[in-house]
C-alpha atoms as a PDB file:
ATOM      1  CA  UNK A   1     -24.327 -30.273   4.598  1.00  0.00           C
ATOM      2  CA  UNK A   2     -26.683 -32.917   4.157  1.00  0.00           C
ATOM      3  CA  UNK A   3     -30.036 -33.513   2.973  1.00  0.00           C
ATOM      4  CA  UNK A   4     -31.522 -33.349   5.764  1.00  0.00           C
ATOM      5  CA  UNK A   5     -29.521 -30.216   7.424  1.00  0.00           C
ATOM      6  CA  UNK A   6     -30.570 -28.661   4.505  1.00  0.00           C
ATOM      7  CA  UNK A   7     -34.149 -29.043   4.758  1.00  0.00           C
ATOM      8  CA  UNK A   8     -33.764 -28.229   8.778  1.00  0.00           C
ATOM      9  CA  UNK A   9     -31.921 -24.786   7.932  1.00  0.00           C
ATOM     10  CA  UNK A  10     -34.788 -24.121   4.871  1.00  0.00           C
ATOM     11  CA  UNK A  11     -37.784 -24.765   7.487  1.00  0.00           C
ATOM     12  CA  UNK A  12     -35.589 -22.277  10.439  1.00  0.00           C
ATOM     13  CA  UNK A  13     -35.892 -19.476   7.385  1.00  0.00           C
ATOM     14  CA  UNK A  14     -39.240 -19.794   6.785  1.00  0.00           C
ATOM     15  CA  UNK A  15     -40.030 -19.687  10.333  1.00  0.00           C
ATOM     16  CA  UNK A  16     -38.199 -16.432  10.899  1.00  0.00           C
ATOM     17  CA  UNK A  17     -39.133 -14.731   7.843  1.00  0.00           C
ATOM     18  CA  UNK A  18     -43.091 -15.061   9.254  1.00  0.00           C
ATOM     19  CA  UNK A  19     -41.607 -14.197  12.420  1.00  0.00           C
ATOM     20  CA  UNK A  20     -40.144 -11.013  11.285  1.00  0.00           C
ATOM     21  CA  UNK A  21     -43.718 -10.277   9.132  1.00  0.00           C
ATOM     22  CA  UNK A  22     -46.046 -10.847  12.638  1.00  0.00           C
ATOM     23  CA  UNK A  23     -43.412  -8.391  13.999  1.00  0.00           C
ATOM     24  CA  UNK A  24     -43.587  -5.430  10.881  1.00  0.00           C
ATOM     25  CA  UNK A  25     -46.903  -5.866  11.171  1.00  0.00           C
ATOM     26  CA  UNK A  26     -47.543  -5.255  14.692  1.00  0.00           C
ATOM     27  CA  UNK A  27     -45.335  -2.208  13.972  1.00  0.00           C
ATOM     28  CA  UNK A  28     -41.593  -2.880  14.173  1.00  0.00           C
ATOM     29  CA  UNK A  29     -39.467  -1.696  11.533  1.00  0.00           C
ATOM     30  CA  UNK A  30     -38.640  -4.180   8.476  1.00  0.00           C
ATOM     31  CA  UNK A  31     -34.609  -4.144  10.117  1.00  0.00           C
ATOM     32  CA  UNK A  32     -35.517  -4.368  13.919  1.00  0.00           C
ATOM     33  CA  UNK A  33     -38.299  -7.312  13.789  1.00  0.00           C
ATOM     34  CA  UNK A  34     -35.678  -9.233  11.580  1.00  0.00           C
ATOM     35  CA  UNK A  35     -33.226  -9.541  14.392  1.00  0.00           C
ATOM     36  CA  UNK A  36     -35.737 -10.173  17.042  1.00  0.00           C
ATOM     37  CA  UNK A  37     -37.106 -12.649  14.443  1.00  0.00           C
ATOM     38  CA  UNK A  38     -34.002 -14.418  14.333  1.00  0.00           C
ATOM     39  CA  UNK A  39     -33.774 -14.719  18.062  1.00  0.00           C
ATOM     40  CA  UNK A  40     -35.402 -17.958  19.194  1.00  0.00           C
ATOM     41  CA  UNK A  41     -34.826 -16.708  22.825  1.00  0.00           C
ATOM     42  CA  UNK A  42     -37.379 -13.711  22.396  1.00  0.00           C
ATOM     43  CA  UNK A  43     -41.146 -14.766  22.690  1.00  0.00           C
ATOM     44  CA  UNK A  44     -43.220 -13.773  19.355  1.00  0.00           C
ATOM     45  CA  UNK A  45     -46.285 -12.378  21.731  1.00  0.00           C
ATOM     46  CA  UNK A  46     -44.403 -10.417  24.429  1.00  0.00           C
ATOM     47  CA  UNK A  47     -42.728  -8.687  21.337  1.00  0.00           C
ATOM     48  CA  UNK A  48     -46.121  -7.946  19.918  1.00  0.00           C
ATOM     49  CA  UNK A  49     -48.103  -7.081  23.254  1.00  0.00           C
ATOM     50  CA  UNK A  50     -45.532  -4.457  24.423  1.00  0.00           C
ATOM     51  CA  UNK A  51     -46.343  -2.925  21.137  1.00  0.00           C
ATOM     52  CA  UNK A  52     -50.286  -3.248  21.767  1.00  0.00           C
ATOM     53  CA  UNK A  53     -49.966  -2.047  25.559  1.00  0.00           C
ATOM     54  CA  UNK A  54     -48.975   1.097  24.285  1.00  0.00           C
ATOM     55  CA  UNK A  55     -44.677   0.756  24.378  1.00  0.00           C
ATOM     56  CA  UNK A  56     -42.707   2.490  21.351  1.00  0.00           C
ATOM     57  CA  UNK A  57     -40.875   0.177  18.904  1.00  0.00           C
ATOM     58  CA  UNK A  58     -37.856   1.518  19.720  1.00  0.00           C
ATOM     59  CA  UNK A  59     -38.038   1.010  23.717  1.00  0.00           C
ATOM     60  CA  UNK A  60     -39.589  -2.388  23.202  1.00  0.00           C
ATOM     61  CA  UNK A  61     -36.285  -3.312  21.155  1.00  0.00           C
ATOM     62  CA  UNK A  62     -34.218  -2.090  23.650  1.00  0.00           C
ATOM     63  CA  UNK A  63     -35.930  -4.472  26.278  1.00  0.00           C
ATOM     64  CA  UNK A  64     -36.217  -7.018  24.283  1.00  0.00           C
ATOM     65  CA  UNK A  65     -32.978  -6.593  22.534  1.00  0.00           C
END
């Protein structure tokens, strides 16, 4: 892997790990918003607003997911 791969994959991590910490913290458990997080398909705000209009964590996985 080179340099720059490196640095690409390094800056992907980062991304997902705040991904996955907007997610617990909207109220998604620590296992559930780390695979949404890694899913680049899956937009950060509908995964938060189903949570604020009221939708379980588990059911908004399931759509989601």
């Amino acid at each position: 892997m080179t340099v720059a791969e490196t640095e690409i994959r390094e800056e992907i991590e980062l991304v997902e790990a705040w991904r996955a910490e907007q997610l617990e913290t909207a109220g998604y458990g620590a296992q559930t918003a780390a695979e949404i997080a890694m899913r680049q398909d899956i937009d950060l705000h509908l995964a938060t607003d189903l949570l604020s209009s009221g939708c379980s964590a588990e059911l908004a996985a399931q759509i989601l997911l």
